[in-house]
Protein backbone atom coordinates (compact mmCIF):
# COMPACT_ATOMS: atom_id res chain seq x y z
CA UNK A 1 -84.05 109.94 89.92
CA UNK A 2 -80.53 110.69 88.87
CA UNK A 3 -78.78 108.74 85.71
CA UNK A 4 -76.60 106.40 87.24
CA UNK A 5 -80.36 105.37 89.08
CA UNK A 6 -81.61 104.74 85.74
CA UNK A 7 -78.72 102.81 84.60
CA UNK A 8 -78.48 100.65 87.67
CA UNK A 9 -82.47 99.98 87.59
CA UNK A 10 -81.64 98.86 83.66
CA UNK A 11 -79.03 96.87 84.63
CA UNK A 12 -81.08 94.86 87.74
CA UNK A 13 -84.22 94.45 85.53
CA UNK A 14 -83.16 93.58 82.53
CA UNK A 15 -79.67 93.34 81.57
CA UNK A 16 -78.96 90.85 84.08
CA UNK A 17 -81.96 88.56 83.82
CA UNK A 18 -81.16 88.42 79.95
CA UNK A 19 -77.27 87.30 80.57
CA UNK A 20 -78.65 84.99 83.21
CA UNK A 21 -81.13 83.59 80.72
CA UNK A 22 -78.12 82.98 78.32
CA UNK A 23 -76.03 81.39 80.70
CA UNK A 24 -78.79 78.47 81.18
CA UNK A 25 -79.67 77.88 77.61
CA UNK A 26 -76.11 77.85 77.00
CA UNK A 27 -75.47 76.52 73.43
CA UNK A 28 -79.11 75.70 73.12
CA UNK A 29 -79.96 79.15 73.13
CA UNK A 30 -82.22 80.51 70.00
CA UNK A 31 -80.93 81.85 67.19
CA UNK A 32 -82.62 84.96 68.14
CA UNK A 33 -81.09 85.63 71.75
CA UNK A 34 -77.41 85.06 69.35
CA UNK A 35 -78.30 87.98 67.67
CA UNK A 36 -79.52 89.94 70.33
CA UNK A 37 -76.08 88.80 72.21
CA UNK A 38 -73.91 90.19 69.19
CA UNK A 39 -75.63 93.61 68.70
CA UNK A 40 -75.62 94.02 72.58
CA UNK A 41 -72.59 93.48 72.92
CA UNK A 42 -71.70 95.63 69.19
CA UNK A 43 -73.70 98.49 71.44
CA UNK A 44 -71.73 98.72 74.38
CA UNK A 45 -68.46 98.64 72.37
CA UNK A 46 -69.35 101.32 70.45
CA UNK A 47 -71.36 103.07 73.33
CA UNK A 48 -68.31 102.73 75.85
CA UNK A 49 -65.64 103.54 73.41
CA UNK A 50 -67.44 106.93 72.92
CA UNK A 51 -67.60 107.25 76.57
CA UNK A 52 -63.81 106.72 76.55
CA UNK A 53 -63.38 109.36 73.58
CA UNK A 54 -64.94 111.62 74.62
CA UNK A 55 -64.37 111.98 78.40
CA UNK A 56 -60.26 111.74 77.87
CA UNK A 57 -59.37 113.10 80.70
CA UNK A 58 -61.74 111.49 83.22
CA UNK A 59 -59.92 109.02 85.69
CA UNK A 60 -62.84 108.18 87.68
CA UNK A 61 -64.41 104.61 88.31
CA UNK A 62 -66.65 105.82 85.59
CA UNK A 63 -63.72 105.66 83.29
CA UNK A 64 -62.59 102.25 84.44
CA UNK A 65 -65.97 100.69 84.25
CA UNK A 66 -66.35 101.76 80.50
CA UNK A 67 -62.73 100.14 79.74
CA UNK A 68 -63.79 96.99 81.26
CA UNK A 69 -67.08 97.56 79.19
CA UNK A 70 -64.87 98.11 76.12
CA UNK A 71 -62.61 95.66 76.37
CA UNK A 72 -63.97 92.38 78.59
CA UNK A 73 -67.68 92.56 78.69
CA UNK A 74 -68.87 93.85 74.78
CA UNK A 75 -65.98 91.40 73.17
CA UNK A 76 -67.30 88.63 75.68
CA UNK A 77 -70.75 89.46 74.58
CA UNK A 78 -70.13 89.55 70.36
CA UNK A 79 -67.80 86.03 71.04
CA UNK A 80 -70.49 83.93 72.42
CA UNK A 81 -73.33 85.39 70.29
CA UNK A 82 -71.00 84.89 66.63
CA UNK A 83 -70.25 81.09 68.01
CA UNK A 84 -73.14 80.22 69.61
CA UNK A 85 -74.30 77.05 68.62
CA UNK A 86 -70.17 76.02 69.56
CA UNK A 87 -69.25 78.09 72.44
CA UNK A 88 -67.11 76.52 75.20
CA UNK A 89 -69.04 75.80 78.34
CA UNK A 90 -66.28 78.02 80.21
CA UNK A 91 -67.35 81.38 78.15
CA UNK A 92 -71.15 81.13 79.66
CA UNK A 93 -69.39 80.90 83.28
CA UNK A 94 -67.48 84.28 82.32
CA UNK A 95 -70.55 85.49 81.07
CA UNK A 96 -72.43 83.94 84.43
CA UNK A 97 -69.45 85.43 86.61
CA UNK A 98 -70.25 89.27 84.92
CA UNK A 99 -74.10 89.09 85.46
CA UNK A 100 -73.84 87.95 89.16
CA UNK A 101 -71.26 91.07 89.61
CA UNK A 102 -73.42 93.14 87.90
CA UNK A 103 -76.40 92.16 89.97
CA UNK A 104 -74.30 93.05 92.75
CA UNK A 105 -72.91 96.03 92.31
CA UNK A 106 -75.86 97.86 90.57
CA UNK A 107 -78.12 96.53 93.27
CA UNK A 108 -76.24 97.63 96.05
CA UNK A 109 -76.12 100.89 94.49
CA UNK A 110 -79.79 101.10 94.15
CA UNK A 111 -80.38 99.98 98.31
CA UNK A 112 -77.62 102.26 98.86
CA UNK A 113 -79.28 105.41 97.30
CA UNK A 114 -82.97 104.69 98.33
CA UNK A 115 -81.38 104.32 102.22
């Protein structure tokens, strides 16, 4: 089992489910699952901004997917979990839209390399 394997089993299994879970509590959602939305999202700012730093001149997909990591998805993330109880409805259909795609494109890869 190679890394990007790993990542997309991570991704199927549990990131997804959790955003998923988000998106139907919506505002409703426990103070808890906030938190864990704002230091996610705190993670893979910090965790894809490395990526970015230190792989400088990588202009792969690799290096696209952690900008859009960087600059939609972790921002997206801290947002709805620091105004929770307040959120706009629209921000959980962002967040909705990114799990689905997610789901998607990690689980293709994953039928693609078992195949």
């Amino acid at each position: 089992m190679n890394i990007q394997n790993l990542v997309s089993i991570i991704h199927v299994f549990i990131i997804v489910p959790f955003l998923l879970y988000c998106v139907s509590k919506g505002n409703s959602m426990s103070v808890y699952v906030k938190y864990a939305l704002l230091l996610t999202g705190a993670y893979v700012m910090v965790f894809h901004g490395y990526k970015i730093l230190t792989n400088s001149l990588n202009l792969s997909v690799i290096r696209i997917i952690n900008w859009i990591h960087l600059v939609i998805i972790g921002p997206l993330l801290v947002y709805i979990g620091y105004t929770a109880p307040n959120t706009r409805a629209n921000y959980f259909d962002y967040l909705g839209i990114i799990a689905y795609a997610a789901l998607i494109y990690h689980g293709y890869y994953l039928v693609k390399s078992y195949m």
